[in-house]
N, C-alpha and C. Protein backbone atom coordinates (compact mmCIF):
# COMPACT_ATOMS: atom_id res chain seq x y z
N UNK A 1 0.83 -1.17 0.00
CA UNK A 1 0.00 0.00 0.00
C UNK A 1 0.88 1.25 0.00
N UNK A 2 0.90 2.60 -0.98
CA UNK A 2 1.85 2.81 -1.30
C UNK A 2 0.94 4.71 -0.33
N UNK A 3 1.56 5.23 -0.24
CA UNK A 3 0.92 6.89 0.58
C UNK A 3 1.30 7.55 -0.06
N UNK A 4 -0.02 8.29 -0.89
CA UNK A 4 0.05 9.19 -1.49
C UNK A 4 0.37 10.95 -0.96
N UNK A 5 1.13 11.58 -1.66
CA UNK A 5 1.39 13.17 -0.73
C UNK A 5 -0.25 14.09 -1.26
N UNK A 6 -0.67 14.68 -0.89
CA UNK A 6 -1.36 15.36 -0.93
C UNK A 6 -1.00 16.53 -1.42
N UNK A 7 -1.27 16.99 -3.06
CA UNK A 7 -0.47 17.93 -3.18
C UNK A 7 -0.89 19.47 -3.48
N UNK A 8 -2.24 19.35 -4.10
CA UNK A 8 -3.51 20.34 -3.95
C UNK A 8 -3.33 21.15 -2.93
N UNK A 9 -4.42 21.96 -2.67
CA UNK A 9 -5.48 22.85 -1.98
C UNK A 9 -5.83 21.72 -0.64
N UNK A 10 -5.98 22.11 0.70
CA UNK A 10 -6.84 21.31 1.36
C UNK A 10 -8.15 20.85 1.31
N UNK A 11 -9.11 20.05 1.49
CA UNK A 11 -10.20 20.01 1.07
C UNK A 11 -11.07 21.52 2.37
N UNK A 12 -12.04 21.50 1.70
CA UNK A 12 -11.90 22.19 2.81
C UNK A 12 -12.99 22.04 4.21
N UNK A 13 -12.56 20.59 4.13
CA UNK A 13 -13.19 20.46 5.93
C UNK A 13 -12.06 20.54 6.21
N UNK A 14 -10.61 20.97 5.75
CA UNK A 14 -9.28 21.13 6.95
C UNK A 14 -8.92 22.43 6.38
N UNK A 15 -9.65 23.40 5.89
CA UNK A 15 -8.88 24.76 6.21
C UNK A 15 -9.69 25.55 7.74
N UNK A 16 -8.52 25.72 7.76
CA UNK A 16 -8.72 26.68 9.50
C UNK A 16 -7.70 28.08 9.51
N UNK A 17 -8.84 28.97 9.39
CA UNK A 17 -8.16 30.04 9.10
C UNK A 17 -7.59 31.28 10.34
N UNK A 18 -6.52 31.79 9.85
CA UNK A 18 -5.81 32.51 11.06
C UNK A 18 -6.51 33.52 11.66
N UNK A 19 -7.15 34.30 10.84
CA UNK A 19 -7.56 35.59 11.38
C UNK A 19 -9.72 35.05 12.23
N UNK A 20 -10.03 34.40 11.48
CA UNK A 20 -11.23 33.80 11.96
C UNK A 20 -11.27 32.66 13.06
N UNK A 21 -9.78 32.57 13.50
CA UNK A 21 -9.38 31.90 14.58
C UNK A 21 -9.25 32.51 15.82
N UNK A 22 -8.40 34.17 15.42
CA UNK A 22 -7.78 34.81 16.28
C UNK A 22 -9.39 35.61 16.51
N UNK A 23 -10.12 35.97 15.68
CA UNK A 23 -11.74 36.51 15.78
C UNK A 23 -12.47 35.70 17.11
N UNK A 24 -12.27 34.46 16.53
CA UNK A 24 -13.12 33.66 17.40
C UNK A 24 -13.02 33.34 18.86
N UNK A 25 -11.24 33.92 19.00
CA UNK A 25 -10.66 33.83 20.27
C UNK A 25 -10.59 35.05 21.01
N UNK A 26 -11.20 36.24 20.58
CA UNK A 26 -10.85 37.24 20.65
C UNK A 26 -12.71 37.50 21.35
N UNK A 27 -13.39 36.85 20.94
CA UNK A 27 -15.17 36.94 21.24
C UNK A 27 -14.55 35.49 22.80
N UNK A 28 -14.62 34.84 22.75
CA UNK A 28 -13.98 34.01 24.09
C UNK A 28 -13.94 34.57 24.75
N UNK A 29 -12.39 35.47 24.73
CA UNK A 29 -11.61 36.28 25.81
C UNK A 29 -12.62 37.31 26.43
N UNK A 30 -13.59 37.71 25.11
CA UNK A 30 -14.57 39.12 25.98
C UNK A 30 -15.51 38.33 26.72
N UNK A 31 -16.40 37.14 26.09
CA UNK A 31 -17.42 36.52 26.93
C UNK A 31 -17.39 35.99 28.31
N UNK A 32 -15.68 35.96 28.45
CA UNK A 32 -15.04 35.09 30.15
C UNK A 32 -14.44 36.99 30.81
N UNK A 33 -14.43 37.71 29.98
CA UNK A 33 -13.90 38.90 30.38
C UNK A 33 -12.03 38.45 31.37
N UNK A 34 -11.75 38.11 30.76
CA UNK A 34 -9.81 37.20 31.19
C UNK A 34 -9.23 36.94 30.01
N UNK A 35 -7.91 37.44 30.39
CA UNK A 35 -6.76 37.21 29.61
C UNK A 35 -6.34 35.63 30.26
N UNK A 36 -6.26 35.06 30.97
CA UNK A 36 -6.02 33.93 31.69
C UNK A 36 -5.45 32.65 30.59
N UNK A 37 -4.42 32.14 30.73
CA UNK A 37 -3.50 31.15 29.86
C UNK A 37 -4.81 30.01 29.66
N UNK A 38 -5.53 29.66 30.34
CA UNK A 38 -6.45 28.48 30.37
C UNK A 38 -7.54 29.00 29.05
N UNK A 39 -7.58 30.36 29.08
CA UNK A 39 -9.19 30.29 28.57
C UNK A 39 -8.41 30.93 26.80
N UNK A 40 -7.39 31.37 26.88
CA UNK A 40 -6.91 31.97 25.49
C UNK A 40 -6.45 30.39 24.92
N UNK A 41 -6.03 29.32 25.87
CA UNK A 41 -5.90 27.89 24.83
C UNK A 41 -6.98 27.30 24.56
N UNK A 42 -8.11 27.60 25.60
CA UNK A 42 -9.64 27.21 25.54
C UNK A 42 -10.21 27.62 24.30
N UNK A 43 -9.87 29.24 24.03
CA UNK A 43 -10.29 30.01 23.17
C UNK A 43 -9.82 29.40 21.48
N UNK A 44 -8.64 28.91 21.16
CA UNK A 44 -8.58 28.91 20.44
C UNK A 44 -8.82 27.38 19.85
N UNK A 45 -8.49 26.23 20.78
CA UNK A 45 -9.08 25.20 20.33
C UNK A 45 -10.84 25.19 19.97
N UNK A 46 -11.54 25.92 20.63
CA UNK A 46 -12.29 26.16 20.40
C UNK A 46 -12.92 26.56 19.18
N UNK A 47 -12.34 27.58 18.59
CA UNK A 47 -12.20 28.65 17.14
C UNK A 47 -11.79 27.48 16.30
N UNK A 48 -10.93 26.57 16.51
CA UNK A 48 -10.40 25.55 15.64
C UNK A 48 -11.72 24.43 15.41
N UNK A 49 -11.87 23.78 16.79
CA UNK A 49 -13.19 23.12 17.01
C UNK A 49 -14.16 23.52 15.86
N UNK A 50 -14.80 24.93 16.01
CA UNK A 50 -15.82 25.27 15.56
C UNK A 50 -15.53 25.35 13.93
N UNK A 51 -14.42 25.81 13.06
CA UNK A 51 -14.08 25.82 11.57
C UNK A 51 -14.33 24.73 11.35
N UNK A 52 -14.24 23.48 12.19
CA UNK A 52 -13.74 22.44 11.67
C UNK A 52 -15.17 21.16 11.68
N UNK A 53 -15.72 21.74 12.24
CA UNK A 53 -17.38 21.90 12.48
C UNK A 53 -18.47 22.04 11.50
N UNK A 54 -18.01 23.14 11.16
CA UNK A 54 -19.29 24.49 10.44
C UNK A 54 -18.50 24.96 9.58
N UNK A 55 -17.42 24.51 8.75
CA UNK A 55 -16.68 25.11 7.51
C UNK A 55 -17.23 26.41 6.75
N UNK A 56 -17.03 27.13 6.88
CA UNK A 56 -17.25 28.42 5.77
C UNK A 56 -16.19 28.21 4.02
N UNK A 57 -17.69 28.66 3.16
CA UNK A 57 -16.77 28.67 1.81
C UNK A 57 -15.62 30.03 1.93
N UNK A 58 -14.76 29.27 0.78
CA UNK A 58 -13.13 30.05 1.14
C UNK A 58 -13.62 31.29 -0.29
N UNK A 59 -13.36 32.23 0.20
CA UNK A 59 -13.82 33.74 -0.53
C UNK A 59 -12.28 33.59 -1.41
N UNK A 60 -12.97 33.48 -2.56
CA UNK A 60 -11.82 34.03 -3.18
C UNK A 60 -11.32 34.95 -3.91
N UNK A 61 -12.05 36.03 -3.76
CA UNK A 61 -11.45 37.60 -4.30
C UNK A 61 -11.59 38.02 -2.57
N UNK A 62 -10.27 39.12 -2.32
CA UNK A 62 -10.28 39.54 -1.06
C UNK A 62 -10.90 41.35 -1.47
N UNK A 63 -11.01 41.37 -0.48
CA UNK A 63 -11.18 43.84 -0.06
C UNK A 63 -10.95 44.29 -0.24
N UNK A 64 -10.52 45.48 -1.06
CA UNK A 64 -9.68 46.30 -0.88
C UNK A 64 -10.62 47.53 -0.27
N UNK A 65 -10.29 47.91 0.93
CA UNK A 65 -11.28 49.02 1.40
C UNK A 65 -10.38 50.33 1.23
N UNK A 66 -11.24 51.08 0.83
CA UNK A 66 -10.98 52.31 0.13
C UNK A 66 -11.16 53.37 1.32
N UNK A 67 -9.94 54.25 2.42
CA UNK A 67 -10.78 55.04 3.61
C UNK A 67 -11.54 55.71 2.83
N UNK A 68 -11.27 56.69 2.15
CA UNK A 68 -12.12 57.78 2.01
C UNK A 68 -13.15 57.62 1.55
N UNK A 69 -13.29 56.56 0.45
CA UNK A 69 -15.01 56.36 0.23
C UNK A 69 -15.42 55.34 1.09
N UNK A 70 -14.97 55.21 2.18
CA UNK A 70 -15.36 54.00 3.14
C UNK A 70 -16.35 55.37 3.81
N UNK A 71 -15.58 56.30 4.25
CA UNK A 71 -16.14 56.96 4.90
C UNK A 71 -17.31 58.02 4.57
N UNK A 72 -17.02 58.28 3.51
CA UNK A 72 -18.28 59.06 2.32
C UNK A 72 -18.99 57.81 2.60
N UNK A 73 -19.18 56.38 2.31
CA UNK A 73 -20.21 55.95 2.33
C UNK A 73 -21.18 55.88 3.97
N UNK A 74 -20.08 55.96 4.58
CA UNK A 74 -20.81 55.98 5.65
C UNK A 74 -21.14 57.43 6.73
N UNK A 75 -20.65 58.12 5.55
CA UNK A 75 -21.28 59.52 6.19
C UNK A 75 -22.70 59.79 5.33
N UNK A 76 -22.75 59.27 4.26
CA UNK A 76 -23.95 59.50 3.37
C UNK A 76 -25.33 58.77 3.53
N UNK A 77 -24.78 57.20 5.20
CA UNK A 77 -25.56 56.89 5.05
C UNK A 77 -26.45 57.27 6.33
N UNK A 78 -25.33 57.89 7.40
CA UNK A 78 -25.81 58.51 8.59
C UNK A 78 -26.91 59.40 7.84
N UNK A 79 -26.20 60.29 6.93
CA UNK A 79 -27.36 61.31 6.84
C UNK A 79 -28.74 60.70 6.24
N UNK A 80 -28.50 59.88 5.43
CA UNK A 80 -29.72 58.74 4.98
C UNK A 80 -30.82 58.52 5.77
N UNK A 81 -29.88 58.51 7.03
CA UNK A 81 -30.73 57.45 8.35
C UNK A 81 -31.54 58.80 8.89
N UNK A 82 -30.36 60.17 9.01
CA UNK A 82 -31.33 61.30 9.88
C UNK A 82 -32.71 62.01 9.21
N UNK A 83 -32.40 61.92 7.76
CA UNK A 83 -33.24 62.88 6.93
C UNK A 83 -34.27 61.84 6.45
N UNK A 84 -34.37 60.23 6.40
CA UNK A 84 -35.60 59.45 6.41
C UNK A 84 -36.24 59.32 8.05
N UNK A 85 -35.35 59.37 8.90
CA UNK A 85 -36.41 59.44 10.43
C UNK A 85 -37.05 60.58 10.27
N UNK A 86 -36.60 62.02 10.03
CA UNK A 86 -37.55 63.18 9.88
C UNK A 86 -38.18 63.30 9.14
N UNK A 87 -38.79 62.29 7.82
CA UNK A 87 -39.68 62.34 7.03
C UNK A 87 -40.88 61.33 7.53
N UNK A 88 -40.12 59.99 8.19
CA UNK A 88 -41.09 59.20 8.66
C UNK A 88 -41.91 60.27 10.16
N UNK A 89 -41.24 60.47 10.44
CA UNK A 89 -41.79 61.53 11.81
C UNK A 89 -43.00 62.27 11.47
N UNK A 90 -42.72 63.24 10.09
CA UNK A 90 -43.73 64.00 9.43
C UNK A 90 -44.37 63.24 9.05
N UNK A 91 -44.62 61.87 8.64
CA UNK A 91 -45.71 61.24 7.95
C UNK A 91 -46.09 60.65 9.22
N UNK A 92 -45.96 60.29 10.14
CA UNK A 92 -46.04 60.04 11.82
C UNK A 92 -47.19 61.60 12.26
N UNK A 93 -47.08 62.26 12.49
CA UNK A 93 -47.43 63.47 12.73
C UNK A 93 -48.34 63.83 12.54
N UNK A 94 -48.28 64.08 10.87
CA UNK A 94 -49.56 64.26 10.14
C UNK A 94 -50.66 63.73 9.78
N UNK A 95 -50.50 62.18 9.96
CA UNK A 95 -51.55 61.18 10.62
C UNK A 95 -51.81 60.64 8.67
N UNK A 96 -50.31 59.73 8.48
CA UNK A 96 -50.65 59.51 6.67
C UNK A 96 -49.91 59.57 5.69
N UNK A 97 -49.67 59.01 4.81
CA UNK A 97 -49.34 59.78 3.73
C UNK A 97 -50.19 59.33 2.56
N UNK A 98 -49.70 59.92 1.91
CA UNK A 98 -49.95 59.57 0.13
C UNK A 98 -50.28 58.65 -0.57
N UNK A 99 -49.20 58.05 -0.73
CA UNK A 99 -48.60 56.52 -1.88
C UNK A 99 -47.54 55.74 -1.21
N UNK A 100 -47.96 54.63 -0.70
CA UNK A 100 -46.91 53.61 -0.65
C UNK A 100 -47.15 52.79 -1.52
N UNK A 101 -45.44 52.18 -1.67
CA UNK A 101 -45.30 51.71 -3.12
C UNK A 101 -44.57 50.55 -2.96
N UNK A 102 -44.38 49.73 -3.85
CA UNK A 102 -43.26 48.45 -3.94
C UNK A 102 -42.78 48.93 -5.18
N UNK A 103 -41.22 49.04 -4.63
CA UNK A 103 -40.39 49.53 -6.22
C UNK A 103 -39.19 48.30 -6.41
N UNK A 104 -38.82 48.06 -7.79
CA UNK A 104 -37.70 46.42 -7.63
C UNK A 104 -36.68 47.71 -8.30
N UNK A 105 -35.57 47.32 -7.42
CA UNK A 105 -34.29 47.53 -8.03
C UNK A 105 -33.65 46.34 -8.58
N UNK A 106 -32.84 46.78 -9.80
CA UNK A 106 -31.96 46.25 -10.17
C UNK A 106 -30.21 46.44 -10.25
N UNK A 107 -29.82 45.71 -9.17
CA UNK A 107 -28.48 46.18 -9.29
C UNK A 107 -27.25 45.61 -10.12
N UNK A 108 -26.22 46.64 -9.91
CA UNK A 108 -25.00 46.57 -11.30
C UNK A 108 -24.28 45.16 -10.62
N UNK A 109 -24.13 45.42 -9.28
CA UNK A 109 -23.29 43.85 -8.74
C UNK A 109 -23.96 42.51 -8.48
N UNK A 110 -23.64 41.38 -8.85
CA UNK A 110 -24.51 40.58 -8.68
C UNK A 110 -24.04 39.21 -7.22
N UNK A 111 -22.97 40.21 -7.12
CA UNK A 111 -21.95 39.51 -6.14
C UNK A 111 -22.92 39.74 -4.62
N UNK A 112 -23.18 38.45 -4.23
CA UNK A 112 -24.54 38.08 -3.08
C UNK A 112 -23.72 38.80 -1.97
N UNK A 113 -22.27 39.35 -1.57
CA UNK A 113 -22.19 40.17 -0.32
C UNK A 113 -22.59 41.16 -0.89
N UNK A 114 -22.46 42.01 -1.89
CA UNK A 114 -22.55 43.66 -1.71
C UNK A 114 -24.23 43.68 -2.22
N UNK A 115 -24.94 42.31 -2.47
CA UNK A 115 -26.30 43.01 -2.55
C UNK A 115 -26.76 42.48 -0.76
N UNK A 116 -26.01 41.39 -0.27
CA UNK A 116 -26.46 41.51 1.37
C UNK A 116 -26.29 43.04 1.69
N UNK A 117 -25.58 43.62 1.74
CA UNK A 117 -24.61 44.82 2.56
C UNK A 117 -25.48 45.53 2.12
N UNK A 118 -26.40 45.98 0.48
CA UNK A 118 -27.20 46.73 0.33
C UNK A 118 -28.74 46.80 1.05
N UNK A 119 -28.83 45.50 0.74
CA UNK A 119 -30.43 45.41 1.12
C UNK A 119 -30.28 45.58 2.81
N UNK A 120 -29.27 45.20 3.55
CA UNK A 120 -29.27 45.57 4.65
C UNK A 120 -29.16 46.74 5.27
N UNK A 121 -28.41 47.69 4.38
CA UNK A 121 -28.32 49.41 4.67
C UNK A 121 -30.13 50.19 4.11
N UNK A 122 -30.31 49.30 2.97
CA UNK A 122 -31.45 49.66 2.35
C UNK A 122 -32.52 49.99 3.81
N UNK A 123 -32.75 48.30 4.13
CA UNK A 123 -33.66 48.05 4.80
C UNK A 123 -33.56 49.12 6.24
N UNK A 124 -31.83 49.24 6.98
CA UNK A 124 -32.33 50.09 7.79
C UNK A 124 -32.57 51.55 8.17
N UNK A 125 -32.88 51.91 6.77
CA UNK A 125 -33.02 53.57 6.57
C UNK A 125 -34.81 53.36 7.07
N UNK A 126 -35.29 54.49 7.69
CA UNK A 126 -36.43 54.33 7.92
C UNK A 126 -37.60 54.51 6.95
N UNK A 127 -38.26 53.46 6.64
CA UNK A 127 -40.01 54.00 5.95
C UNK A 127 -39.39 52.98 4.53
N UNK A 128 -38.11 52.44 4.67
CA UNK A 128 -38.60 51.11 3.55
C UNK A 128 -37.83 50.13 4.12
N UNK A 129 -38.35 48.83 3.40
CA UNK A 129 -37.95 47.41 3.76
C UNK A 129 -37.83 46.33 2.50
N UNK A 130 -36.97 45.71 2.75
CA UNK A 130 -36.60 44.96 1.73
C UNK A 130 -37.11 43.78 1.48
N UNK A 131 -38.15 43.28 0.48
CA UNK A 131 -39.45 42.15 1.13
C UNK A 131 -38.71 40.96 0.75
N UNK A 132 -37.66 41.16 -0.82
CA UNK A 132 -37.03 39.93 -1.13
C UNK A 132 -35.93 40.23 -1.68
N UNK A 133 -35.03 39.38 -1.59
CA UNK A 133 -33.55 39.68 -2.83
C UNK A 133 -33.73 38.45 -3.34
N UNK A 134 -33.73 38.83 -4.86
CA UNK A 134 -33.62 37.58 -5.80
C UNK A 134 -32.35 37.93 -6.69
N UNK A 135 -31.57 37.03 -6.47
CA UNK A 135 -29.47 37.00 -6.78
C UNK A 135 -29.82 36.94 -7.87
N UNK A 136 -30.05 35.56 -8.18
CA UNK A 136 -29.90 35.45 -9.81
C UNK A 136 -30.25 36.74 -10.97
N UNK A 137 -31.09 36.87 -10.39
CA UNK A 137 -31.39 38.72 -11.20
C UNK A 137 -30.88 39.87 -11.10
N UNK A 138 -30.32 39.52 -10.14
CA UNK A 138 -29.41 40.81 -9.13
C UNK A 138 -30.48 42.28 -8.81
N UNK A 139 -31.55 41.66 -7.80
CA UNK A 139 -32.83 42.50 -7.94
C UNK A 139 -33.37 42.65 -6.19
N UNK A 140 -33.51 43.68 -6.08
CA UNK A 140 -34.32 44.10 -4.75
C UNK A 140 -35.38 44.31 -4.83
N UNK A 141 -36.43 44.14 -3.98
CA UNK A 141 -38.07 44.28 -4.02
C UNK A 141 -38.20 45.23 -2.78
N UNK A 142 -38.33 46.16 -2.85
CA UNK A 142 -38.77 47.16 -1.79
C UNK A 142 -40.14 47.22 -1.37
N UNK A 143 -40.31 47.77 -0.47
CA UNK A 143 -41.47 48.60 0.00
C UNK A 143 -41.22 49.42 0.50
N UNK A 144 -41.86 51.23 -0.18
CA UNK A 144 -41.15 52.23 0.47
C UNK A 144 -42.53 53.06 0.99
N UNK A 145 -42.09 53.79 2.45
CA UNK A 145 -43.09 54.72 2.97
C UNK A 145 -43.15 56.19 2.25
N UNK A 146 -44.42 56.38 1.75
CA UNK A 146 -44.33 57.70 0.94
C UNK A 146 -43.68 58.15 0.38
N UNK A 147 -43.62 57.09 -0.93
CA UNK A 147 -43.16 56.77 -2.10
C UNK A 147 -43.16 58.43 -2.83
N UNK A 148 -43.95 59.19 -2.88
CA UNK A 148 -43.48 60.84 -3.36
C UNK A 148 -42.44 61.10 -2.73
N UNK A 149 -42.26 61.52 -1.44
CA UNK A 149 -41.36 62.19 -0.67
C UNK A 149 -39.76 61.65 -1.02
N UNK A 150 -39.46 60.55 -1.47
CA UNK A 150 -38.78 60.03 -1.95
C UNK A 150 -37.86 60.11 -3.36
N UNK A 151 -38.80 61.22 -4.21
CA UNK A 151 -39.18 61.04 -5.56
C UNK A 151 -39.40 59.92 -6.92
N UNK A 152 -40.49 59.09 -6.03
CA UNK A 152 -41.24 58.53 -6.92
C UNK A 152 -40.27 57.25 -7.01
N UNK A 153 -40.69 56.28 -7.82
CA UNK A 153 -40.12 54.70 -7.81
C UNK A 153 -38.55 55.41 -8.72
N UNK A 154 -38.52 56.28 -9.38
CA UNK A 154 -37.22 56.38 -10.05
C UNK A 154 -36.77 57.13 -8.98
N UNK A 155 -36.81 57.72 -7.68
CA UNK A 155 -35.92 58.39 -6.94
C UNK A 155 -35.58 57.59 -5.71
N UNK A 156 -36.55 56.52 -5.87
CA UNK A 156 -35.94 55.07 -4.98
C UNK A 156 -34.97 54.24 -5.57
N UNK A 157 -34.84 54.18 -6.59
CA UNK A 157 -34.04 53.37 -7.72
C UNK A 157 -32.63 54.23 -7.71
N UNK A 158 -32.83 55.68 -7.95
CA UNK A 158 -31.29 56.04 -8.11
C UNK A 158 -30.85 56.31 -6.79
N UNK A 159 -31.79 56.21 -5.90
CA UNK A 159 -31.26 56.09 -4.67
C UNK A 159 -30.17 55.15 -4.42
N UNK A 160 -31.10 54.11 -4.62
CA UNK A 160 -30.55 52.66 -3.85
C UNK A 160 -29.10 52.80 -4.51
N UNK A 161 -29.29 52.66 -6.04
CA UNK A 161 -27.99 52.52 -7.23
C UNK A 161 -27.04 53.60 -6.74
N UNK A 162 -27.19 54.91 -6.11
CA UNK A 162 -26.13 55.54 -5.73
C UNK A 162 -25.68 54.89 -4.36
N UNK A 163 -26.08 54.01 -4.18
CA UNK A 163 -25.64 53.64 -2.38
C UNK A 163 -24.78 52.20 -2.79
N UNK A 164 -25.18 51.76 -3.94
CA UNK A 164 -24.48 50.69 -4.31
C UNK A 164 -23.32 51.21 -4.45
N UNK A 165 -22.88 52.25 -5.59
CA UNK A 165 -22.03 53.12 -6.10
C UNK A 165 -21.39 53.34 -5.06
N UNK A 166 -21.24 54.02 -4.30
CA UNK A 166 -20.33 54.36 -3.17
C UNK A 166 -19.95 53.03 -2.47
N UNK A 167 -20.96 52.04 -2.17
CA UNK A 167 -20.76 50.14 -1.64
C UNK A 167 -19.28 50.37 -2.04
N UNK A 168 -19.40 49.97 -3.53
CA UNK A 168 -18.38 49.48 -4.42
C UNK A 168 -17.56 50.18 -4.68
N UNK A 169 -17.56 51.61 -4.21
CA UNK A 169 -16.06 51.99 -4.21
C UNK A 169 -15.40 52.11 -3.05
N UNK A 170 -16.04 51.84 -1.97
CA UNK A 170 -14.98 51.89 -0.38
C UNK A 170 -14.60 50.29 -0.30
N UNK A 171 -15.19 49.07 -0.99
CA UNK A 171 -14.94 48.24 -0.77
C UNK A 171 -14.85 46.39 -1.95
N UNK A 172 -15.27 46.86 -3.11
CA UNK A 172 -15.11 46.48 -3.70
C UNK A 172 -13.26 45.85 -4.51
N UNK A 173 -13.48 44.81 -4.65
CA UNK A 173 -11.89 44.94 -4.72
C UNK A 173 -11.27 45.03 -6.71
N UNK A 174 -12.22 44.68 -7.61
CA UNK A 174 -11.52 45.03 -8.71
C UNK A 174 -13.08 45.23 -9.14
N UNK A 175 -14.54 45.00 -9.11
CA UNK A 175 -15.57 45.14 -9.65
C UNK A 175 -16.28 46.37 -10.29
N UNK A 176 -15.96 47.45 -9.31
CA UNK A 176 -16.43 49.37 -9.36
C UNK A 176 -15.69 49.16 -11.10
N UNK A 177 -14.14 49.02 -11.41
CA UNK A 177 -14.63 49.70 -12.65
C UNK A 177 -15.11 48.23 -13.76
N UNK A 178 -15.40 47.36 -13.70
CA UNK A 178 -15.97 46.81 -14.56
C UNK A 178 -17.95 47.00 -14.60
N UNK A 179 -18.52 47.31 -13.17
CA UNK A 179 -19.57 47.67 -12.98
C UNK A 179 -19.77 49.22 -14.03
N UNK A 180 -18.64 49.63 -12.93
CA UNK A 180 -18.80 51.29 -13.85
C UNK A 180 -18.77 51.57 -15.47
N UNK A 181 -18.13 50.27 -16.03
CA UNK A 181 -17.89 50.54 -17.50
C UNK A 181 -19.44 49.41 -18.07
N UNK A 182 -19.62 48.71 -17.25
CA UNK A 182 -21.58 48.50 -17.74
C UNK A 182 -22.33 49.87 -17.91
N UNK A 183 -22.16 50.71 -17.26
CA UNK A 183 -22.93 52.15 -17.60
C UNK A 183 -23.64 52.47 -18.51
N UNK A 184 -22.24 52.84 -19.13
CA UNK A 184 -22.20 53.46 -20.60
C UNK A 184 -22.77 52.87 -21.74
């Protein structure tokens, strides 16, 4: 019987990764609140335990996070968040609105994190919610509160698509300009 070397990729019920190790040991250390030698070896057999468990698929394009539009995006979305609570407030207030609507976006990325990351920023701006994401289409189904105030299903649409836009440039790692050159 002759032993073969293994010369590939691991399969991957045996990759165990460093930084989702040191993550996992790092949530340990806060839950026991101790640095203590027992619970940081606890911690990490543990983190090992659990990869080896519950395998996660291995990502294979990495981040490149961009500060400055990291931070444009997330200054654009604070204000997102302040200037839809003071509209839901006024439609709160005034006892009503108008038109609520279900509007579908369609987005430029079809890559299932940056439409998670969307529909999840989407969803927590106030007065809309995200009823479905369907990938294969690369499509959001909204429901938005006073669908005018908004401007109308096309001012929900270039909404969303400008929030993608900024997504994909604080964090996208080669996609922004192949997205961006779909445009045109």
């Amino acid at each position: 019987m002759s032993q073969e070397k293994h010369t590939g990729p691991l399969p991957r019920r045996y990759r165990v990764s460093l930084t989702l190790t040191l993550w996992l040991t790092a949530v340990w250390v806060l839950v026991f609140a101790s640095v203590e030698p027992m619970i940081l070896v606890s911690g990490v057999l543990l983190a090992i335990l659990v990869q080896g468990v519950f395998p996660l698929p291995h990502i294979t394009h990495t981040w490149r996070v961009r500060p400055v539009a990291l931070i444009v995006l997330v200054a654009r979305f604070l204000w997102d968040l302040l200037v839809a609570g003071i509209q839901v407030s006024w439609v709160v207030l005034r006892g009503g609105c108008d038109r609520n609507g279900r509007v579908q976006v369609t987005l430029r990325s079809g890559d299932p994190v940056h439409m998670t990351i969307i529909a999840g920023m989407t969803s927590l701006v106030p007065g809309s919610v995200v009823l479905d994401v369907v990938v294969p289409e690369r499509r959001l189904d909204l429901h938005i509160l006073d669908l005018d105030a908004q401007g109308g299903e096309a001012g929900v649409v270039a909404s969303v698509l400008a929030q993608e836009k900024r997504l994909l440039a604080a964090i996208a790692p080669h996609m922004l300009s192949t997205v961006e050159g779909n445009e045109s």
